[in-house]
C-alpha atoms as a PDB file:
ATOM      1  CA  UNK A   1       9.620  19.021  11.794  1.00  0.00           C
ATOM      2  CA  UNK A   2      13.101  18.136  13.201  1.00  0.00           C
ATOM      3  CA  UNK A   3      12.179  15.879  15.785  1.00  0.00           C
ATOM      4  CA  UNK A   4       9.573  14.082  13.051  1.00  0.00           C
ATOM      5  CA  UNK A   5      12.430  13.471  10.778  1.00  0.00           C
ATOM      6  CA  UNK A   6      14.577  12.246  13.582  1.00  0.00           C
ATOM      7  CA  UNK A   7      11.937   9.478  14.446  1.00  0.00           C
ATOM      8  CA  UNK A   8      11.407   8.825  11.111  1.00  0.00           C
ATOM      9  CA  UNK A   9      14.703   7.880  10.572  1.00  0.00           C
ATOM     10  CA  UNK A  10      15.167   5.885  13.863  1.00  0.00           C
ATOM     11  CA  UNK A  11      12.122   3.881  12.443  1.00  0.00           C
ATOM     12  CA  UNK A  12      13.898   2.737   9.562  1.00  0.00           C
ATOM     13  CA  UNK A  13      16.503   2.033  11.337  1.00  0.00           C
ATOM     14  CA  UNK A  14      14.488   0.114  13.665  1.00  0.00           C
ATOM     15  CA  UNK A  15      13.229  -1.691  10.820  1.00  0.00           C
ATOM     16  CA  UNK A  16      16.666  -2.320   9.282  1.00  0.00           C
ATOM     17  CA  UNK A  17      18.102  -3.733  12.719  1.00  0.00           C
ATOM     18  CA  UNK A  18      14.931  -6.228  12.538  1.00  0.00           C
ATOM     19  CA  UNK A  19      16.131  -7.191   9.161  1.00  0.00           C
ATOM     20  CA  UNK A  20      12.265  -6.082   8.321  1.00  0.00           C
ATOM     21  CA  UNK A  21      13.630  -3.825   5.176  1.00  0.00           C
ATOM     22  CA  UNK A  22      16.326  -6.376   4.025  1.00  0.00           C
ATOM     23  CA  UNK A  23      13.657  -9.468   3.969  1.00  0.00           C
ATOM     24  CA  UNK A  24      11.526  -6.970   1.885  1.00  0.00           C
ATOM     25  CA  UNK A  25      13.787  -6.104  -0.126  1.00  0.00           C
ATOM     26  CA  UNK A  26      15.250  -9.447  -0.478  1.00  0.00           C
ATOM     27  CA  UNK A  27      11.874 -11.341  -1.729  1.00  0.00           C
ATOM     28  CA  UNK A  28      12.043  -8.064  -4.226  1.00  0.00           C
ATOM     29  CA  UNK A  29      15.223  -8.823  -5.669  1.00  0.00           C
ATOM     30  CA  UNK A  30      14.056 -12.634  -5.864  1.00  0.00           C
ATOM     31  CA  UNK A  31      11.128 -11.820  -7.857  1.00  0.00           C
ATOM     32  CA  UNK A  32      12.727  -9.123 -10.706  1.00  0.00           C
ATOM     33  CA  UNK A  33      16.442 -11.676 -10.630  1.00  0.00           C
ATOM     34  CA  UNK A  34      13.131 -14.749 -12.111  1.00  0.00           C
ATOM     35  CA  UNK A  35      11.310 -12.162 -14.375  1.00  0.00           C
ATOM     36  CA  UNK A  36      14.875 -10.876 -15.933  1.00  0.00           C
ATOM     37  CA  UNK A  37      16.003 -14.818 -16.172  1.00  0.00           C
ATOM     38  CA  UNK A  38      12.361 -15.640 -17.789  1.00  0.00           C
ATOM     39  CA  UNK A  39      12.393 -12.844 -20.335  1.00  0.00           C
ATOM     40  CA  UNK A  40      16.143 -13.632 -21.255  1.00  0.00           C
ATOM     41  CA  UNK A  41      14.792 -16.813 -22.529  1.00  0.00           C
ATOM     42  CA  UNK A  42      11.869 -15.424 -24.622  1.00  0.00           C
ATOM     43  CA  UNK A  43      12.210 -13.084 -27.447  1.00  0.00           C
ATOM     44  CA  UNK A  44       9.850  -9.973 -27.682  1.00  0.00           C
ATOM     45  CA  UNK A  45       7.874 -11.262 -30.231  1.00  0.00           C
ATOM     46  CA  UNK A  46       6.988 -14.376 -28.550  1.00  0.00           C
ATOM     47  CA  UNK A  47       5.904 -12.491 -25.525  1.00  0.00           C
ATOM     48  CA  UNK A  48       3.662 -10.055 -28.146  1.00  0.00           C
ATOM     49  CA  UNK A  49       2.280 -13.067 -29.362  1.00  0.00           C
ATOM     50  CA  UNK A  50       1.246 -14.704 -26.141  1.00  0.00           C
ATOM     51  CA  UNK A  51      -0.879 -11.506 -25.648  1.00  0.00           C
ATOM     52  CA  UNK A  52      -1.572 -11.026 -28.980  1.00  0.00           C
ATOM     53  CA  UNK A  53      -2.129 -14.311 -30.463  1.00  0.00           C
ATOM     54  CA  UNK A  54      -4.480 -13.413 -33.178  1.00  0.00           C
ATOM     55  CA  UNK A  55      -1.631 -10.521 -34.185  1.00  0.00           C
ATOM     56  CA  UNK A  56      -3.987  -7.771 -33.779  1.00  0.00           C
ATOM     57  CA  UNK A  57      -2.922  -3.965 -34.218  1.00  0.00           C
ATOM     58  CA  UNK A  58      -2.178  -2.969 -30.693  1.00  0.00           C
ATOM     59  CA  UNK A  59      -0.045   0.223 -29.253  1.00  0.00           C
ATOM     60  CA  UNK A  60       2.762  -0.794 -27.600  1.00  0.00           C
ATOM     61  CA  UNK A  61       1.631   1.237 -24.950  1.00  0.00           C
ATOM     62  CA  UNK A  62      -0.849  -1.262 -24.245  1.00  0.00           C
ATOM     63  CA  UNK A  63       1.268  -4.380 -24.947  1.00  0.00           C
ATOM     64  CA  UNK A  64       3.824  -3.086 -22.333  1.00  0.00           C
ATOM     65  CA  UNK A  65       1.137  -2.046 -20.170  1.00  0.00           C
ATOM     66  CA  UNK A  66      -0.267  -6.079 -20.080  1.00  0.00           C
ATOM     67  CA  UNK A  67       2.850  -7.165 -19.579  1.00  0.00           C
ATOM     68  CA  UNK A  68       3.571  -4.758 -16.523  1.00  0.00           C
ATOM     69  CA  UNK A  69       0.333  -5.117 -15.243  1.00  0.00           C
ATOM     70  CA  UNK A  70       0.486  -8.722 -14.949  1.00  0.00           C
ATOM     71  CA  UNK A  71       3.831  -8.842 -13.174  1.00  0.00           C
ATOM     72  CA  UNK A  72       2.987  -5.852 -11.045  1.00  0.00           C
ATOM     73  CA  UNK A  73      -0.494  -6.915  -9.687  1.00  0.00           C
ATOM     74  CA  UNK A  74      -0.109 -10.133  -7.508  1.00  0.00           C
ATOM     75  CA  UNK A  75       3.339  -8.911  -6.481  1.00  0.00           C
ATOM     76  CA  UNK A  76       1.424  -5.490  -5.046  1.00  0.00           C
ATOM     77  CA  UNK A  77      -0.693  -7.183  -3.338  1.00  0.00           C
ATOM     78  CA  UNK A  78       1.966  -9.781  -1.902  1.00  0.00           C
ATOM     79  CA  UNK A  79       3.898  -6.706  -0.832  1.00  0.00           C
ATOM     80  CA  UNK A  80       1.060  -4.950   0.707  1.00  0.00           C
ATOM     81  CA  UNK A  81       0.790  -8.067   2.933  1.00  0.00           C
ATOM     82  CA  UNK A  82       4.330  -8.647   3.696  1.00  0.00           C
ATOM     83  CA  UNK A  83       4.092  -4.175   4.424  1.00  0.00           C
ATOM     84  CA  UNK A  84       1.038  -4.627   7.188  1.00  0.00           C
ATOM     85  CA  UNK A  85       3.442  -7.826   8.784  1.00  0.00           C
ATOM     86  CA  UNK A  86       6.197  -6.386   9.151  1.00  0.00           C
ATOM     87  CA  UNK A  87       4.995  -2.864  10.147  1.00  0.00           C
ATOM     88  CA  UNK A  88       2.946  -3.908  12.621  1.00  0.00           C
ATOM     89  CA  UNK A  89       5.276  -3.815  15.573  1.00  0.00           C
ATOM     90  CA  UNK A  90       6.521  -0.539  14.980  1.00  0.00           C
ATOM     91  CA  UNK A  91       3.838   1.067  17.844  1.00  0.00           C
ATOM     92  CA  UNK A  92       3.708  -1.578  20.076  1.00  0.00           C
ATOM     93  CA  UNK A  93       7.533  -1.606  19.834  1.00  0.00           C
ATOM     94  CA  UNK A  94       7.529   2.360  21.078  1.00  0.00           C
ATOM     95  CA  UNK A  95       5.144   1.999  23.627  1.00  0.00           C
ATOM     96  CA  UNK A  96       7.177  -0.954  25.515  1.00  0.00           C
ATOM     97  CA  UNK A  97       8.352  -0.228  28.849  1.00  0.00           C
ATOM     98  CA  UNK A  98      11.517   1.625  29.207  1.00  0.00           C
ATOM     99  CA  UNK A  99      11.217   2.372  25.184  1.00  0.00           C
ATOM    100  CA  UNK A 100       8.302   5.049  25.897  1.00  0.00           C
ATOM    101  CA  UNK A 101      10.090   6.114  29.017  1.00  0.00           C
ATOM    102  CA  UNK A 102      13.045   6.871  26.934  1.00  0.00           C
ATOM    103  CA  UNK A 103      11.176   8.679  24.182  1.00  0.00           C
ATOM    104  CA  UNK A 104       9.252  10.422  26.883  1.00  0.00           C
ATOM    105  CA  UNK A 105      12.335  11.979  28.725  1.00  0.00           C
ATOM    106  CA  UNK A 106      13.296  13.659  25.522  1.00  0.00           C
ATOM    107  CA  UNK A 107      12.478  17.152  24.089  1.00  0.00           C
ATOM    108  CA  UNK A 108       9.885  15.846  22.002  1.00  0.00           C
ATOM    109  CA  UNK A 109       6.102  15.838  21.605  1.00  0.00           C
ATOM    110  CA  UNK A 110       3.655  13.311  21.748  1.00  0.00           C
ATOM    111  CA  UNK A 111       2.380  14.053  18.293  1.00  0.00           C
ATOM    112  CA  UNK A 112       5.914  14.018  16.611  1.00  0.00           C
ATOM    113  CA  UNK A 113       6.260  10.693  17.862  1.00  0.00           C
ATOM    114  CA  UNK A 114       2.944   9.214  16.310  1.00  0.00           C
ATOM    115  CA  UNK A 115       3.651  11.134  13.085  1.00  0.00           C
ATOM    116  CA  UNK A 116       7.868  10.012  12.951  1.00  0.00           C
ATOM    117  CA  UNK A 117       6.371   6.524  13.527  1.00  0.00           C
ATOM    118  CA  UNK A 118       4.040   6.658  10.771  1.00  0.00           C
ATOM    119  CA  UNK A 119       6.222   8.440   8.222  1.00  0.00           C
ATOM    120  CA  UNK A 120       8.504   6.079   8.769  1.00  0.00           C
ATOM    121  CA  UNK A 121       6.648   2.904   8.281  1.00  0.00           C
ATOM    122  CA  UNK A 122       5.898   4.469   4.937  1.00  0.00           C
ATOM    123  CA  UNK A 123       9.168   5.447   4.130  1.00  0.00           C
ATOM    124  CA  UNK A 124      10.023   1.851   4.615  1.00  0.00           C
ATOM    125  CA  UNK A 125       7.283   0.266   2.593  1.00  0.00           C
ATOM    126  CA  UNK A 126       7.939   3.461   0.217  1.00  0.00           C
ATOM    127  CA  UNK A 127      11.390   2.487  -0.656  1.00  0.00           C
ATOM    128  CA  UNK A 128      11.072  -1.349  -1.405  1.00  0.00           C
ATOM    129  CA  UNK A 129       7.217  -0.899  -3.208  1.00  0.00           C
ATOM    130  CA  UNK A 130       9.737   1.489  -5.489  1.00  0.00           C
ATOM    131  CA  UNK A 131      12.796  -0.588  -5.880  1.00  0.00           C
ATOM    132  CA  UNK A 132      10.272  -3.535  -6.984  1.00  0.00           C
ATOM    133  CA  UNK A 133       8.431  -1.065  -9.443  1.00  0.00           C
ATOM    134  CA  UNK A 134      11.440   0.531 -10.911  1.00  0.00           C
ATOM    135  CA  UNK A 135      13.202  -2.678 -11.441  1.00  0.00           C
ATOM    136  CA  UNK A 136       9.706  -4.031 -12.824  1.00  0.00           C
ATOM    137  CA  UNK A 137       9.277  -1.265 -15.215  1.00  0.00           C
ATOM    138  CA  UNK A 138      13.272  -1.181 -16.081  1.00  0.00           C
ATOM    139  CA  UNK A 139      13.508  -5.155 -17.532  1.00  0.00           C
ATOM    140  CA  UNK A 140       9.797  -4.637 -19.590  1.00  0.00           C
ATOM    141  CA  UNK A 141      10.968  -1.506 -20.746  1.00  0.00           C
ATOM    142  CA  UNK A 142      14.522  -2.583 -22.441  1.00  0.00           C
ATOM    143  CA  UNK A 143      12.993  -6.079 -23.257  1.00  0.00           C
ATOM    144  CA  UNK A 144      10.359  -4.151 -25.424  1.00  0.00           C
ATOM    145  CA  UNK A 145      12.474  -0.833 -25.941  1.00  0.00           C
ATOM    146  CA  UNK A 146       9.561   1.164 -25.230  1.00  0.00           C
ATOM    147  CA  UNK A 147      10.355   3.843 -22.396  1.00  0.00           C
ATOM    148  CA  UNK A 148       7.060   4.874 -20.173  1.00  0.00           C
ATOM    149  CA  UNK A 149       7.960   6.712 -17.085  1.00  0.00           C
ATOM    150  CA  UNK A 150       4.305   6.770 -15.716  1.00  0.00           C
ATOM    151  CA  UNK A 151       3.878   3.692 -15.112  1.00  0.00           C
ATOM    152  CA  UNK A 152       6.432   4.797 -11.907  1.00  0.00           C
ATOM    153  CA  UNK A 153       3.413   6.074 -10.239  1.00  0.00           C
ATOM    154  CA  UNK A 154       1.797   2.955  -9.192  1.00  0.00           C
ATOM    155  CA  UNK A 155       4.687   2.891  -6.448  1.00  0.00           C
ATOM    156  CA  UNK A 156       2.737   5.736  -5.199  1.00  0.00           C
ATOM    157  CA  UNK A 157      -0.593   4.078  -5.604  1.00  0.00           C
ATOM    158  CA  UNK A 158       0.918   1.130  -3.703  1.00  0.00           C
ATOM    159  CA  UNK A 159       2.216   3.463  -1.064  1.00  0.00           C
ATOM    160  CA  UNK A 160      -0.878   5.586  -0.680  1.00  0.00           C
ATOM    161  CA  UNK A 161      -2.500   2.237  -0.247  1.00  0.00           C
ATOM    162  CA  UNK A 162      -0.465   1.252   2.856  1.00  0.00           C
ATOM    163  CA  UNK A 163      -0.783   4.319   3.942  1.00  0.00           C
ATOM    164  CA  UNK A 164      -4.527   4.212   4.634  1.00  0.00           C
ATOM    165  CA  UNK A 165      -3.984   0.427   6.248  1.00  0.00           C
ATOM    166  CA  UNK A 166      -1.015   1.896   8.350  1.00  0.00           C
ATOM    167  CA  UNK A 167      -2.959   4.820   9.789  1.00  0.00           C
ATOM    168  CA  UNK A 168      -5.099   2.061  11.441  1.00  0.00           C
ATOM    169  CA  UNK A 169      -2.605   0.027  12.725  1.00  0.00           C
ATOM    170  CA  UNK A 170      -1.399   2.765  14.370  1.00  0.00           C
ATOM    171  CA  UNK A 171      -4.463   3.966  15.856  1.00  0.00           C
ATOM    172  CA  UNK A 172      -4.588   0.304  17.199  1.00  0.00           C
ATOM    173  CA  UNK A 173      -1.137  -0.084  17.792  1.00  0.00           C
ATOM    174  CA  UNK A 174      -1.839   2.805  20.330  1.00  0.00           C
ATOM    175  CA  UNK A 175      -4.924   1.501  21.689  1.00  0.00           C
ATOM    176  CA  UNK A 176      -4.021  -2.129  22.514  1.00  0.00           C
ATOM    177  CA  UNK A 177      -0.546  -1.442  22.699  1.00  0.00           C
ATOM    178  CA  UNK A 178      -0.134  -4.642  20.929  1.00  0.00           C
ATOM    179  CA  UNK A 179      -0.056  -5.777  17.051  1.00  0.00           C
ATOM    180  CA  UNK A 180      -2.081  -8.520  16.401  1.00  0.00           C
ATOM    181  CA  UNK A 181      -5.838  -6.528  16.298  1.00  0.00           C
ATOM    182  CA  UNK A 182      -4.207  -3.847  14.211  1.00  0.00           C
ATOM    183  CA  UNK A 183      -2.731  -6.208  11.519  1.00  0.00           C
ATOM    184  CA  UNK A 184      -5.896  -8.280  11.350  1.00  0.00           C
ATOM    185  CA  UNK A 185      -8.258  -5.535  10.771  1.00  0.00           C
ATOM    186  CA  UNK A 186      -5.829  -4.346   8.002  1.00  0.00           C
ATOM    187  CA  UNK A 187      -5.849  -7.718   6.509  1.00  0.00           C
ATOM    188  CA  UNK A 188      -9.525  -7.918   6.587  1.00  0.00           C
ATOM    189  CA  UNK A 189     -10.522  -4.546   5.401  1.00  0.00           C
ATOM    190  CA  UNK A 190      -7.552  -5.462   2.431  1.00  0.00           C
ATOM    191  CA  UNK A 191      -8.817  -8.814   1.476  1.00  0.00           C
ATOM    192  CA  UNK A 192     -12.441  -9.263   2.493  1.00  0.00           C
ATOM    193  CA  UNK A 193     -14.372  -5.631   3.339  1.00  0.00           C
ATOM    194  CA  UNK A 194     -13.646  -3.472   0.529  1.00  0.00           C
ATOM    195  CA  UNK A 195     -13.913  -6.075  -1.863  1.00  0.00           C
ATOM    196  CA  UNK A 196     -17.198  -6.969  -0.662  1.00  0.00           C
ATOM    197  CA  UNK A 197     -18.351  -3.336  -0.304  1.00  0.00           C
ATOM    198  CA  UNK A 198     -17.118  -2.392  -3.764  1.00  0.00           C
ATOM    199  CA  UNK A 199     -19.018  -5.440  -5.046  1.00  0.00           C
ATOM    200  CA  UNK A 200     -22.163  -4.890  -3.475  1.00  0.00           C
ATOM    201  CA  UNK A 201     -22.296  -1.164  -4.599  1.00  0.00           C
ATOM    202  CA  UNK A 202     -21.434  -1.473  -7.819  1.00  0.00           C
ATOM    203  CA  UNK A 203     -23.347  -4.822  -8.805  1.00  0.00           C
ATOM    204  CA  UNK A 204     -26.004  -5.674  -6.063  1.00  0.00           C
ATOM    205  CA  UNK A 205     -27.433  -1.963  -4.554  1.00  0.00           C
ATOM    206  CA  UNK A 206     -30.210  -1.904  -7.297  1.00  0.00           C
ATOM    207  CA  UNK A 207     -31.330  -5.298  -6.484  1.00  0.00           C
ATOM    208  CA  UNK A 208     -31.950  -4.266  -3.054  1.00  0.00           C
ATOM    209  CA  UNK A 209     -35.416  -3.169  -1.893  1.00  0.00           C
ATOM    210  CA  UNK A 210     -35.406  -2.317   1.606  1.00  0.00           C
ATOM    211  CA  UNK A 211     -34.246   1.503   2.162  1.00  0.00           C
ATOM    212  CA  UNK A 212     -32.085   0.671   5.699  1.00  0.00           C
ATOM    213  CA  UNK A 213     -29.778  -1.837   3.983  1.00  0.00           C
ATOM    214  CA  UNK A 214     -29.032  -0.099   1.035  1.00  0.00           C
ATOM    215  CA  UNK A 215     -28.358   3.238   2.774  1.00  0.00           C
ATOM    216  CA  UNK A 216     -26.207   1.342   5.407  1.00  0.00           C
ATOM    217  CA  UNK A 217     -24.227  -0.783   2.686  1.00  0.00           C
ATOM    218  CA  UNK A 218     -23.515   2.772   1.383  1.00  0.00           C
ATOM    219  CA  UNK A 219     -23.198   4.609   4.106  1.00  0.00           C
ATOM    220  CA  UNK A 220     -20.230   1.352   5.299  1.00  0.00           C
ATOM    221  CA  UNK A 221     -18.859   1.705   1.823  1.00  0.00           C
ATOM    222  CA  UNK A 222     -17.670   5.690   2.148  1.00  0.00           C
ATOM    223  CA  UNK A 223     -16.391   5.126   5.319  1.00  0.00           C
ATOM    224  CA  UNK A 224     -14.279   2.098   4.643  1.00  0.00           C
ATOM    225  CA  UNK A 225     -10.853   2.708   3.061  1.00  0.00           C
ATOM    226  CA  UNK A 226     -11.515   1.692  -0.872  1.00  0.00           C
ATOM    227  CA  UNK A 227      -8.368  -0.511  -0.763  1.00  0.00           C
ATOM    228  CA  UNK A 228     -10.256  -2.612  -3.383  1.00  0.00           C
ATOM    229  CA  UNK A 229     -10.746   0.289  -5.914  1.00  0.00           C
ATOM    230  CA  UNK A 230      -6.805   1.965  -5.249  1.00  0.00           C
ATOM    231  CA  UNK A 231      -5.360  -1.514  -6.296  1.00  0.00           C
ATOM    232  CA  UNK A 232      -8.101  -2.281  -8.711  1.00  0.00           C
ATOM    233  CA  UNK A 233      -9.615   0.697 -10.982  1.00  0.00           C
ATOM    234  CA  UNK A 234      -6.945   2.974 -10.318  1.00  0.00           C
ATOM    235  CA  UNK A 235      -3.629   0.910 -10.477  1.00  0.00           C
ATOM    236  CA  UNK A 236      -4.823  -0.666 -13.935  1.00  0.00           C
ATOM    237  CA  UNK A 237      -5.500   3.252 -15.725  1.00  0.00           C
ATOM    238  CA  UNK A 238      -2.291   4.674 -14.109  1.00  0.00           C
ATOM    239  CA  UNK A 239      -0.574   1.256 -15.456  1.00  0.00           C
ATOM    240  CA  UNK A 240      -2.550   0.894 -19.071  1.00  0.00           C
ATOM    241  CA  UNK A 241      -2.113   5.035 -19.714  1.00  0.00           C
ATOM    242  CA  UNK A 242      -5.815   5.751 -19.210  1.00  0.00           C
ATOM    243  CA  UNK A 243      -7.091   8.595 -17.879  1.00  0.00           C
ATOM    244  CA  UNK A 244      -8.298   8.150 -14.169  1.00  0.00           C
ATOM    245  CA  UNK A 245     -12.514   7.927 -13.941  1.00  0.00           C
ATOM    246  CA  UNK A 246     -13.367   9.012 -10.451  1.00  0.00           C
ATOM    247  CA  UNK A 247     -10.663  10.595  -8.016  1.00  0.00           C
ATOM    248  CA  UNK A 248     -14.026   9.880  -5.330  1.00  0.00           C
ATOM    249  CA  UNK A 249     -11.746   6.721  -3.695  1.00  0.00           C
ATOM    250  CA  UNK A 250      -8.544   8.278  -3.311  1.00  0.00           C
ATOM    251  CA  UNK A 251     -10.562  11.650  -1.403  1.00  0.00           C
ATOM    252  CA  UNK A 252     -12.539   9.362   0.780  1.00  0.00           C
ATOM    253  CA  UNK A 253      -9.671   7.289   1.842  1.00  0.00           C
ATOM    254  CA  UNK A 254      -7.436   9.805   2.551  1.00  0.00           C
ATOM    255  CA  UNK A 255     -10.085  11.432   5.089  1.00  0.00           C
ATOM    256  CA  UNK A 256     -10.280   8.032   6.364  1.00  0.00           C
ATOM    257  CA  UNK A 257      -6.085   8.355   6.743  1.00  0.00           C
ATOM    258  CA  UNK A 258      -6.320  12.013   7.959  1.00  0.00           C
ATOM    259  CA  UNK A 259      -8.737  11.461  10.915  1.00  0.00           C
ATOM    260  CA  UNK A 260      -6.914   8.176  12.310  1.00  0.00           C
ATOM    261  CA  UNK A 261      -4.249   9.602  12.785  1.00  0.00           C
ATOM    262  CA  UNK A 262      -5.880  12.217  14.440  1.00  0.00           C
ATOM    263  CA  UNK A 263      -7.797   9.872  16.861  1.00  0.00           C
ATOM    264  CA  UNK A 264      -4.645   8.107  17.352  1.00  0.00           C
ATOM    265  CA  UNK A 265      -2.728  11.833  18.413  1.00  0.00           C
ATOM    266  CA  UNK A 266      -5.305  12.380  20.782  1.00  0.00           C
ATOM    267  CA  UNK A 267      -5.476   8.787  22.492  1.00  0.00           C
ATOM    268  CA  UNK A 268      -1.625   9.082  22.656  1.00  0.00           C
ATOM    269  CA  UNK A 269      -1.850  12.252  23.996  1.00  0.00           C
ATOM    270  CA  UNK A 270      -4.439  11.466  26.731  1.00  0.00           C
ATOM    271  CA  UNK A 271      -2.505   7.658  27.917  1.00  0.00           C
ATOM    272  CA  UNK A 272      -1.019   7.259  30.930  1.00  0.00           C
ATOM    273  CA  UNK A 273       3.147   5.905  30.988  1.00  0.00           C
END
């Protein structure tokens, strides 16, 4: 455990010396420094009644919830992009000659290293997904006065997330010993795959006759990470205060998590320096 908390921290280091964690948390501070300026400038009624325009009974929960959810959404998603960028070189970085040399020489295993790589990535993208939802949830809650702690939690949706997209990075990361395959497969499973999965399970499946495709169309969506249901479903009952449906995508995508980073421990393992 030593040695995986040593490489841990030399990854965020690594990602400070790259500037990688001060951009991110930069373009953070950007975006809550515009939402505190904007909500200076409106009063908390006239953001209830943008929402609320027919003045409706409604909890504050939920009011607060809109309002967090709406900030919170896009800028997830825009930080789950800028997370696969800049994490992507974290492998390909280690693997370098005279870098895995280095690494090699020392009194630690090959495993520790994949693992201290990974934790650390998330640890990085851990940090400024937090600062961003803390700071989000800080400004809504004084503007409104209404105090909801839980709404905290979607850093760890976000995080759990990038975790899933990270474990195949690295499993690519160690296979091509490069970046660029990695990031794009975690940019289209993100964007295009589990969207288009999700979609075609839950609206088209019964439309389908023949027996192959609609087995394989579910058979594809179980085993792709439901990225699309983690930032969709689940981030909007975490953020509204409802009570989570179906745990079924968070289960299936962390077995997806667990056994890339096993096949990445055992291609690491087996590769030649």
């Amino acid at each position: 455990m030593r040695n995986i908390w040593i490489m841990t921290l030399s990854t965020l280091r690594e990602a400070m010396s790259k500037k990688v964690f001060l951009f991110f948390m930069g373009i953070s501070a950007v975006v809550l420094i515009i939402q505190l300026i904007s909500f200076s400038f409106i009063s908390a009624d006239q953001l209830i009644k943008s929402i609320n325009p027919m003045g409706l009974k409604m909890p504050m929960l939920q009011i607060v919830s809109s309002f967090e959810l709406m900030v919170v959404s896009p800028l997830a998603v825009l930080g789950l992009l800028m997370a696969i960028f800049s994490s992507s070189s974290f492998i390909p970085t280690m693997l370098e000659k005279g870098n895995i040399d280095l690494l090699l020489s020392k009194p630690v295993t090959r495993t520790e290293l994949v693992l201290g790589k990974y934790l650390g990535g998330l640890l990085v993208v851990f940090i400024n997904v937090f600062f961003l939802v803390f700071g989000v949830w800080l400004i809504i809650s004084v503007k409104f006065g209404y105090w909801d702690p839980t709404f905290l939690s979607v850093s760890l949706v976000i995080t759990f997330t990038f975790a899933v997209l990270y474990s195949m990075i690295v499993l690519f990361g160690i296979i091509t010993q490069g970046s660029v395959f990695g990031m794009m497969m975690a940019y289209f499973t993100l964007l295009i795959l589990s969207p288009l999965l999700f979609a075609a399970k839950d609206k088209f499946l019964d439309l389908i006759n023949n027996v192959f495709l609609k087995n394989l169309i579910k058979g594809c969506y179980y085993i792709v990470p439901k990225t699309s249901e983690l930032m969709g479903n689940i981030l909007i009952s975490i953020t509204s205060g409802k009570t989570i449906e179906s745990f079924q995508p968070v289960i299936t995508s962390l077995v997806f998590l667990i056994l890339m980073l096993v096949f990445s421990i055992i291609i690491f393992r087996k590769k030649d320096f």
